[in-house]
C-alpha atoms as a PDB file:
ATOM      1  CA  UNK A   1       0.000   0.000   0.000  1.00  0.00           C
ATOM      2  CA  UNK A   2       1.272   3.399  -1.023  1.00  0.00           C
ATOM      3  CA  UNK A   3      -1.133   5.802   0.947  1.00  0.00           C
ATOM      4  CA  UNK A   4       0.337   6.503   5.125  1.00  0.00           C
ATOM      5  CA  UNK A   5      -2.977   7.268   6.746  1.00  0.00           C
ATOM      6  CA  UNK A   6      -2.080   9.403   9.734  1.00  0.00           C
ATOM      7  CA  UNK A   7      -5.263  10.727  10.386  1.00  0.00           C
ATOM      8  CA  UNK A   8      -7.895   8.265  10.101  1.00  0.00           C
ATOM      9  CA  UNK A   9     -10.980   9.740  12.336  1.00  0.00           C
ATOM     10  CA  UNK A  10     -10.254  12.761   9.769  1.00  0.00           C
ATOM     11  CA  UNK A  11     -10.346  10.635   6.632  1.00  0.00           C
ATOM     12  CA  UNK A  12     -13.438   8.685   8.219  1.00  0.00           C
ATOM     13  CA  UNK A  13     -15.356  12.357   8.648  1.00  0.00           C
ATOM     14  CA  UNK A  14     -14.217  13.563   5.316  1.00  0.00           C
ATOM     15  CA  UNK A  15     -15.677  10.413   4.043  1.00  0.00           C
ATOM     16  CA  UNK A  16     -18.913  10.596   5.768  1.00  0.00           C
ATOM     17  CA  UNK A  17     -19.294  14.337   4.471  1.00  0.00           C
ATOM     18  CA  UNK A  18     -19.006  13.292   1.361  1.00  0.00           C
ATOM     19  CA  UNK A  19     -21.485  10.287   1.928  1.00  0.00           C
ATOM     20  CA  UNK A  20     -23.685  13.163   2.611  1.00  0.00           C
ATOM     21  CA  UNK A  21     -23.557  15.224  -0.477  1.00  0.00           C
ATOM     22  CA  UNK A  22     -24.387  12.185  -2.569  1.00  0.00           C
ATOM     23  CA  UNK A  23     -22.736   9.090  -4.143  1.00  0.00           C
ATOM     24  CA  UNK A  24     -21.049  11.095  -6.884  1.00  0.00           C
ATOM     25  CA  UNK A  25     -18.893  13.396  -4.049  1.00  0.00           C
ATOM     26  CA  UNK A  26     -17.796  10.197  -2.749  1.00  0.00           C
ATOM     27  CA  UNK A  27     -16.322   8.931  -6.094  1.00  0.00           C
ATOM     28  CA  UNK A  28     -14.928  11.901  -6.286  1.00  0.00           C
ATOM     29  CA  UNK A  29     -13.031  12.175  -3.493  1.00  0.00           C
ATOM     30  CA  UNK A  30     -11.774   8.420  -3.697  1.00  0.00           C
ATOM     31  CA  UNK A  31     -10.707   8.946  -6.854  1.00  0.00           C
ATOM     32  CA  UNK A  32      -7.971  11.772  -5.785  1.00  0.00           C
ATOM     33  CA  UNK A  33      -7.445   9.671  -2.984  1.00  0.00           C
ATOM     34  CA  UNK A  34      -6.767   6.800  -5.472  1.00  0.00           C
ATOM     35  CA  UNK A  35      -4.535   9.332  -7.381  1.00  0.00           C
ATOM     36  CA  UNK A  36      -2.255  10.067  -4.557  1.00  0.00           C
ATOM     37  CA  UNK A  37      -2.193   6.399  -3.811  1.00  0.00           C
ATOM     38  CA  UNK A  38      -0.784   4.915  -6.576  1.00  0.00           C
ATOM     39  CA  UNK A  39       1.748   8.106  -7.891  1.00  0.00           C
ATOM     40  CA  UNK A  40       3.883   7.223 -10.022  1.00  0.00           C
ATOM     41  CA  UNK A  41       2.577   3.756 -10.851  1.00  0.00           C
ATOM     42  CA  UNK A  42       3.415   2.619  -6.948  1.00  0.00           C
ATOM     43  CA  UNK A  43       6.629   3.667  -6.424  1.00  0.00           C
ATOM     44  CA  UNK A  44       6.241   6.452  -4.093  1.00  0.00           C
ATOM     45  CA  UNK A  45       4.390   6.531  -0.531  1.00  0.00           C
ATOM     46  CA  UNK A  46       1.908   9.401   0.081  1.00  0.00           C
ATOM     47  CA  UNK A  47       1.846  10.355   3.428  1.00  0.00           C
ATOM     48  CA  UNK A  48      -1.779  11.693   4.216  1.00  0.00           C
ATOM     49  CA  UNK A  49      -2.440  14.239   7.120  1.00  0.00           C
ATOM     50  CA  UNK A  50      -5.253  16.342   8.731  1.00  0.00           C
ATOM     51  CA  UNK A  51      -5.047  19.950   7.149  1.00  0.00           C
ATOM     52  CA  UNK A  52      -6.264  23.164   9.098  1.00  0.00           C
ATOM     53  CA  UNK A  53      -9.190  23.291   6.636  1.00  0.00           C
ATOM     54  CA  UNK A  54     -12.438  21.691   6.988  1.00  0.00           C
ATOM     55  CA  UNK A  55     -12.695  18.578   4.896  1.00  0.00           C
ATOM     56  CA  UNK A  56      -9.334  18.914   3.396  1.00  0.00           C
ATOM     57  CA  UNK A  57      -5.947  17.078   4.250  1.00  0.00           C
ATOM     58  CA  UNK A  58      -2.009  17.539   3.645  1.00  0.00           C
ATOM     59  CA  UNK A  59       0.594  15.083   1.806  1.00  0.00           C
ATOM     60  CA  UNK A  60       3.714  14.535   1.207  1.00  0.00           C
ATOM     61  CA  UNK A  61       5.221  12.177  -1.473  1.00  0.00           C
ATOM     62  CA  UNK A  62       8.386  10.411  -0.823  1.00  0.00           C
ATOM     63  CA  UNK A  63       9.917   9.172  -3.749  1.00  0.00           C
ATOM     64  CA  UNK A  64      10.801   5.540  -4.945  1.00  0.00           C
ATOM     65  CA  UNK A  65      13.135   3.615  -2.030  1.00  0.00           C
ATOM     66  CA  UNK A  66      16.691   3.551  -2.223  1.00  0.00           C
ATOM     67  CA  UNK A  67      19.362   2.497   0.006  1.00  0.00           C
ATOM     68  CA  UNK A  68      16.040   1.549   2.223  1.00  0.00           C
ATOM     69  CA  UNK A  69      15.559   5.236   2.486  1.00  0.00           C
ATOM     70  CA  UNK A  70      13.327   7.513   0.770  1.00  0.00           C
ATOM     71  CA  UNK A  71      13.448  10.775  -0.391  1.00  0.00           C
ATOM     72  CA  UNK A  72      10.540  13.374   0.004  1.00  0.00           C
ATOM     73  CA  UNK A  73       9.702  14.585  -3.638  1.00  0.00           C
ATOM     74  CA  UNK A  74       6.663  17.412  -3.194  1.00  0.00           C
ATOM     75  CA  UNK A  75       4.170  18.054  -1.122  1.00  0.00           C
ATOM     76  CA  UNK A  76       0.667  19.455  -1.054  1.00  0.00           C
ATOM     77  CA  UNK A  77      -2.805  19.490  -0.289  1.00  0.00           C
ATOM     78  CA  UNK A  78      -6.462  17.466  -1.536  1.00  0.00           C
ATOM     79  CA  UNK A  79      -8.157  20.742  -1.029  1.00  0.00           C
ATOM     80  CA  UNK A  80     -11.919  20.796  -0.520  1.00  0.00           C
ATOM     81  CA  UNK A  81     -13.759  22.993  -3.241  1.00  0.00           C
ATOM     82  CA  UNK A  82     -17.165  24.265  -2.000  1.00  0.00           C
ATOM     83  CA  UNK A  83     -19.738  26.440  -3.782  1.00  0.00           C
ATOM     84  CA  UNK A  84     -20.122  29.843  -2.002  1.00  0.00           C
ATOM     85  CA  UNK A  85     -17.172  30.052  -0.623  1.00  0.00           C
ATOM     86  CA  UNK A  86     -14.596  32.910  -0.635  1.00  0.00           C
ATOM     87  CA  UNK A  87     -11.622  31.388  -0.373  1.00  0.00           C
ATOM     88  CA  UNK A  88     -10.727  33.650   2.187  1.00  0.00           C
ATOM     89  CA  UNK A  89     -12.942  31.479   5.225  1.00  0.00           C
ATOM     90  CA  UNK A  90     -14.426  28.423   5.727  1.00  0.00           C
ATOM     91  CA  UNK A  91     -14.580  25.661   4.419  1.00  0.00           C
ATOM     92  CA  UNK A  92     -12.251  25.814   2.352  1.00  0.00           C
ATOM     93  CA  UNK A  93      -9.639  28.605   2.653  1.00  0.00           C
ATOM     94  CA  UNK A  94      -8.776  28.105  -1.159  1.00  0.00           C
ATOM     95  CA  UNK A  95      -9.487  29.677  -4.462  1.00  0.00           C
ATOM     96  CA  UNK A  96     -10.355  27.998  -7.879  1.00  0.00           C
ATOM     97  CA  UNK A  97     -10.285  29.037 -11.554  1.00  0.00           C
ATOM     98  CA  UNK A  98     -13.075  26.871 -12.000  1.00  0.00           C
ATOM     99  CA  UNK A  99     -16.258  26.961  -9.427  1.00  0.00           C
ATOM    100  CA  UNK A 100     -17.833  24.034  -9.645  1.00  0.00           C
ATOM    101  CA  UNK A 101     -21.743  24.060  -7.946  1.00  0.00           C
ATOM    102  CA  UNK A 102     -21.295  21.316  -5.982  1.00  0.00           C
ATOM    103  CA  UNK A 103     -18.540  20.241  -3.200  1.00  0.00           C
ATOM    104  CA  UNK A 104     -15.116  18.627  -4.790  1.00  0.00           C
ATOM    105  CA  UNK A 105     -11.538  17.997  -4.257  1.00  0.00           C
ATOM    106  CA  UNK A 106      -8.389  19.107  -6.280  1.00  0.00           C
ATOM    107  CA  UNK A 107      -4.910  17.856  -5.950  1.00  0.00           C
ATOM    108  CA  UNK A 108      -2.675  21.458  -5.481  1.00  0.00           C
ATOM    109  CA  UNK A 109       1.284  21.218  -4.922  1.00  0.00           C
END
């Protein structure tokens, strides 16, 4: 497995937010989570944490092992998008060139 969980009660309420905004916000946000997963066709390890905004979480990507070590490539965030917001508060303290009118995440590095 390629994806560290290191905050699982936050990836269980993520998930259950997105339960609640319908079946297609779930795919959705599996799919990134799928994304960061299996980088660079399994290779790497994506180290998922809580982030300070609502719904939204932090990464890192360690590159391919070496030497039994690995080195940290990029990092980043699987930002929550949601319609009517700012950017500049809750719940998602991001901006996007593309509004979308319902609840999503993006992969930003």
């Amino acid at each position: 497995m390629t994806l560290d969980i290191r905050c699982a009660d936050h990836l269980a309420s993520v998930r259950a937010y997105a339960d609640s905004q319908g079946a297609d916000i779930r795919e959705q946000l599996e799919s990134k989570l799928a994304y960061l997963e299996h980088y660079a066709q399994d290779t790497c390890v994506c180290v998922l944490s809580k982030d300070f905004a609502p719904h939204s979480f932090y990464f890192i990507i360690l590159g391919p092992e070496r030497a039994g070590e690995r080195d940290v490539w990029f990092n980043g965030g699987l930002i929550h998008h949601a319609p009517h917001s700012n950017g500049v508060s809750g719940p998602e303290y991001a901006v996007t060139l593309t509004p979308q009118a319902r609840p999503h995440w993006s992969v930003h590095t």
